[in-house]
C-alpha atoms as a PDB file:
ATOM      1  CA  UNK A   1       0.000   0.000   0.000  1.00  0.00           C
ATOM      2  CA  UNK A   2       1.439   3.287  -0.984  1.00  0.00           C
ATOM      3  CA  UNK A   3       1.228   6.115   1.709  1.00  0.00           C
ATOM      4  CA  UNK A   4       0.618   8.202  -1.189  1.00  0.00           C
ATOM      5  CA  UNK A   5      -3.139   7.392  -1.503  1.00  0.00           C
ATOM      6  CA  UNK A   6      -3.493   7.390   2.435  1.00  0.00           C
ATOM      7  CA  UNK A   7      -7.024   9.216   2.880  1.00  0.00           C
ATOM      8  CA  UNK A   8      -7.467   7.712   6.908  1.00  0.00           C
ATOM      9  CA  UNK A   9      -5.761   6.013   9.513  1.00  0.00           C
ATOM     10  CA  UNK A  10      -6.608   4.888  12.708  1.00  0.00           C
ATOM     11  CA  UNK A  11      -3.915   6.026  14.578  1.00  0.00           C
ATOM     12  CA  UNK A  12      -4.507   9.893  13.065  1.00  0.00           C
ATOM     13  CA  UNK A  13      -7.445  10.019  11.523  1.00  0.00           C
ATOM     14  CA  UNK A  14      -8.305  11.817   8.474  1.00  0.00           C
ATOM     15  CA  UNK A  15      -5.347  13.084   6.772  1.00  0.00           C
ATOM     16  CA  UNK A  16      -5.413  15.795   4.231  1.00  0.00           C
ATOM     17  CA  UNK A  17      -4.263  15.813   1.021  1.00  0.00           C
ATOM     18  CA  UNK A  18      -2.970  18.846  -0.893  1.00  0.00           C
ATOM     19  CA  UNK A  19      -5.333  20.052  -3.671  1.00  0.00           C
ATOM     20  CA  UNK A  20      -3.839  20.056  -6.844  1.00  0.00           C
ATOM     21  CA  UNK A  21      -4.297  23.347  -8.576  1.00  0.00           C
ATOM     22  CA  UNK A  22      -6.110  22.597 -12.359  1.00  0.00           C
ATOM     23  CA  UNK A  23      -4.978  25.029 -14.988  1.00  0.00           C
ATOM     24  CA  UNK A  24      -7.487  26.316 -16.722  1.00  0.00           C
ATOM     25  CA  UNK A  25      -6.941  25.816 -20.616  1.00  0.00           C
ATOM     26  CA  UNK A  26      -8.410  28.978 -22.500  1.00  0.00           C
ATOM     27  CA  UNK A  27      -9.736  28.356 -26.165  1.00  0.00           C
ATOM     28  CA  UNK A  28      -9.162  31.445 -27.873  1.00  0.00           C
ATOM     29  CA  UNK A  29      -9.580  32.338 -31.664  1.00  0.00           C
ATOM     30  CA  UNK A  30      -6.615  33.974 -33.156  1.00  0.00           C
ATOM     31  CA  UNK A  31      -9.177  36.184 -34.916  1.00  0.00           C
ATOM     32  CA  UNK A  32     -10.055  37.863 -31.371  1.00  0.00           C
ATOM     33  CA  UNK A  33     -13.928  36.960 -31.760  1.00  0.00           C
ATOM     34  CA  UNK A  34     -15.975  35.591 -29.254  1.00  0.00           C
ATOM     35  CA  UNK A  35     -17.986  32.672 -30.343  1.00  0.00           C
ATOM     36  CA  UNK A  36     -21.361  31.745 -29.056  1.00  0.00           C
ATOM     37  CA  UNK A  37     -22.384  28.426 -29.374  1.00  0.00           C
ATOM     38  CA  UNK A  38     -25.382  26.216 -28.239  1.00  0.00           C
ATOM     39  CA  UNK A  39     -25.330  22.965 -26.725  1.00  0.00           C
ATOM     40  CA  UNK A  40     -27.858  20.089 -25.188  1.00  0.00           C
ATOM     41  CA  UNK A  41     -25.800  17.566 -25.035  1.00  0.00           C
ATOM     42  CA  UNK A  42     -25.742  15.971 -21.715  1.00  0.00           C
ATOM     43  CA  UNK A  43     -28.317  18.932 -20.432  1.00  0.00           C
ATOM     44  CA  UNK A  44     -31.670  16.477 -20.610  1.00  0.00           C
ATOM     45  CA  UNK A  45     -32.620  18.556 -23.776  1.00  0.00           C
ATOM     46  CA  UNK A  46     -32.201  21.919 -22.444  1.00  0.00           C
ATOM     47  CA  UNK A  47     -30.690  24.115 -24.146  1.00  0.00           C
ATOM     48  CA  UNK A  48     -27.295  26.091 -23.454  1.00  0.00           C
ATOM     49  CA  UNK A  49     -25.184  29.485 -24.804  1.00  0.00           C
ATOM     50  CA  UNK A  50     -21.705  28.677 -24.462  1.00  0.00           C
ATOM     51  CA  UNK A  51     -19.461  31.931 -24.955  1.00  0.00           C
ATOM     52  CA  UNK A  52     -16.382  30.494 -26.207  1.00  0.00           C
ATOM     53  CA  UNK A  53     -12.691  32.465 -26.585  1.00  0.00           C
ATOM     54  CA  UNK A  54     -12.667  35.002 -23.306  1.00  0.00           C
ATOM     55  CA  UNK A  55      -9.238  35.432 -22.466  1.00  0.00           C
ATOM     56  CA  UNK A  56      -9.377  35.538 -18.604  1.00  0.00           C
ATOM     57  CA  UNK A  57      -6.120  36.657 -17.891  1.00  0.00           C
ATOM     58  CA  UNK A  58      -7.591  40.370 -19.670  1.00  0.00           C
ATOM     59  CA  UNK A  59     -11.021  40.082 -18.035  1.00  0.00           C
ATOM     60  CA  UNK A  60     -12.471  38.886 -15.270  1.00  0.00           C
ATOM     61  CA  UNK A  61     -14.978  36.076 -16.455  1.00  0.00           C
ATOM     62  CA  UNK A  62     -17.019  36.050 -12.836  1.00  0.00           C
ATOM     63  CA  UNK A  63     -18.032  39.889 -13.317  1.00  0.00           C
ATOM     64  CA  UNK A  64     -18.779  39.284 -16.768  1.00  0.00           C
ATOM     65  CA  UNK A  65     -21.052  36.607 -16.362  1.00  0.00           C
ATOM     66  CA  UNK A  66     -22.608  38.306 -13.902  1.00  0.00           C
ATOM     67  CA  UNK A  67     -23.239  40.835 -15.871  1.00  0.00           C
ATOM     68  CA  UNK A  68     -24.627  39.076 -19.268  1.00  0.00           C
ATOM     69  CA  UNK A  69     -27.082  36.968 -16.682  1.00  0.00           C
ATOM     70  CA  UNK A  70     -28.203  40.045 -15.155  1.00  0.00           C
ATOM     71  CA  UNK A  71     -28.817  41.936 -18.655  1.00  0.00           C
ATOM     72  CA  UNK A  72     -30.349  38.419 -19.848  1.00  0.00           C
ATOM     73  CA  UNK A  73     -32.389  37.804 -17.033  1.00  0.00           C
ATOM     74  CA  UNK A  74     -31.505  34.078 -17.327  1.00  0.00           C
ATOM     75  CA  UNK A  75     -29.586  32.011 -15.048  1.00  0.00           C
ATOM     76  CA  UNK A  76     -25.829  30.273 -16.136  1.00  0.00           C
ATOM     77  CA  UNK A  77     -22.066  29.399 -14.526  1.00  0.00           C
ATOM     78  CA  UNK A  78     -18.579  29.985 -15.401  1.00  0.00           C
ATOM     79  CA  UNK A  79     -17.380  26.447 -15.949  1.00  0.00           C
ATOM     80  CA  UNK A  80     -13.870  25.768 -16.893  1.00  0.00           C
ATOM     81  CA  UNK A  81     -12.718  28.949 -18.986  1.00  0.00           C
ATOM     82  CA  UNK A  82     -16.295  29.079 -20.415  1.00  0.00           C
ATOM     83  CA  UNK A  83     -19.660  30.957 -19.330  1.00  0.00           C
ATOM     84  CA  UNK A  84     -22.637  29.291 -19.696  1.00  0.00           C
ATOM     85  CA  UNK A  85     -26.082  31.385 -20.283  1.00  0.00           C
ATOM     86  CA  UNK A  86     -29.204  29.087 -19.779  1.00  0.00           C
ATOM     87  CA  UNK A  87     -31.937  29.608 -22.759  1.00  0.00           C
ATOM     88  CA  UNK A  88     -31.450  30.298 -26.100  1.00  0.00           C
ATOM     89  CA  UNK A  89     -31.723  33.738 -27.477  1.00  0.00           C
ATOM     90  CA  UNK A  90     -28.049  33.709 -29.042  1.00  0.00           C
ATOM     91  CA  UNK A  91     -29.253  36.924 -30.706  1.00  0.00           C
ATOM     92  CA  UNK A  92     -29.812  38.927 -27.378  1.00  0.00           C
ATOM     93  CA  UNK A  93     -26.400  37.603 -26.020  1.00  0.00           C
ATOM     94  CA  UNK A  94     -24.551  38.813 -29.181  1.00  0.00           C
ATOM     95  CA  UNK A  95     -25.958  42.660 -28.708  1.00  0.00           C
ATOM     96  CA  UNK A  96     -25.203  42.492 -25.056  1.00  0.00           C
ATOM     97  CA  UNK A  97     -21.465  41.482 -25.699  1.00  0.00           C
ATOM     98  CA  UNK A  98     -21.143  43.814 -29.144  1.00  0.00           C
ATOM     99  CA  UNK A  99     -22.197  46.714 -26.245  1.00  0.00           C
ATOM    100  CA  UNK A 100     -19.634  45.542 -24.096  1.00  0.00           C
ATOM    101  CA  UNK A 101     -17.121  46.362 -26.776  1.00  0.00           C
ATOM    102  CA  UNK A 102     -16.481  42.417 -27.916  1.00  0.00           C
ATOM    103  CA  UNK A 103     -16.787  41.034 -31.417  1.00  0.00           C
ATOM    104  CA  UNK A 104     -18.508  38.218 -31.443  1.00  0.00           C
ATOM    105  CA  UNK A 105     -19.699  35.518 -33.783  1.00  0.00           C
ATOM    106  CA  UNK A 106     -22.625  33.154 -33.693  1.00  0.00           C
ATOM    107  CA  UNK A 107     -21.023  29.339 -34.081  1.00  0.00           C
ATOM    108  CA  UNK A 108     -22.853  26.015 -34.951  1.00  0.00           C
ATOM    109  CA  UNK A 109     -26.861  25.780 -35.525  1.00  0.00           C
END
């Protein structure tokens, strides 16, 4: 047994284990748009607006999907580099982000 994978032992207890930072890869477009795409898959056939391509070392992606949800009215989540927008009105989402000086494409159907 390796001590490595040691989660409890009876003479300590519960021993804690350092948390491994993830990085977080980005997927930005060399272009410098934003993409907005829509996905199901895995949602139980509700739909999702992905905004793809935010770099997040130049803006904080918490704030800004605070923002879009509150200008949406819609709920989402910043998951893994990417913010998530419940709904589908891809067309509302562009405008928002074209005000908030970002050019932005619609991707996929």
């Amino acid at each position: 047994m390796s001590d490595n994978n040691l989660v409890y032992s009876t003479a300590t207890g519960r021993i804690e284990q350092p948390k491994q930072v993830q990085q977080v890869q980005n997927k930005t477009f060399k272009d410098g748009f934003l993409r907005i795409e829509r996905q199901t898959k895995g949602r139980k056939g509700k739909g999702v607006m992905l905004v793809v391509g935010i770099d997040n070392q130049q803006h904080d992606l918490k704030q800004l999907a605070k923002t879009i949800k509150s200008k949406m009215g819609q709920g989402g989540a910043v998951k893994e580099g990417v913010i998530e927008v419940q709904g589908d009105d891809r067309d509302k989402l562009k405008a928002i982000l074209e005000a908030l000086k970002f050019k932005v494409k619609i991707a996929g159907g």
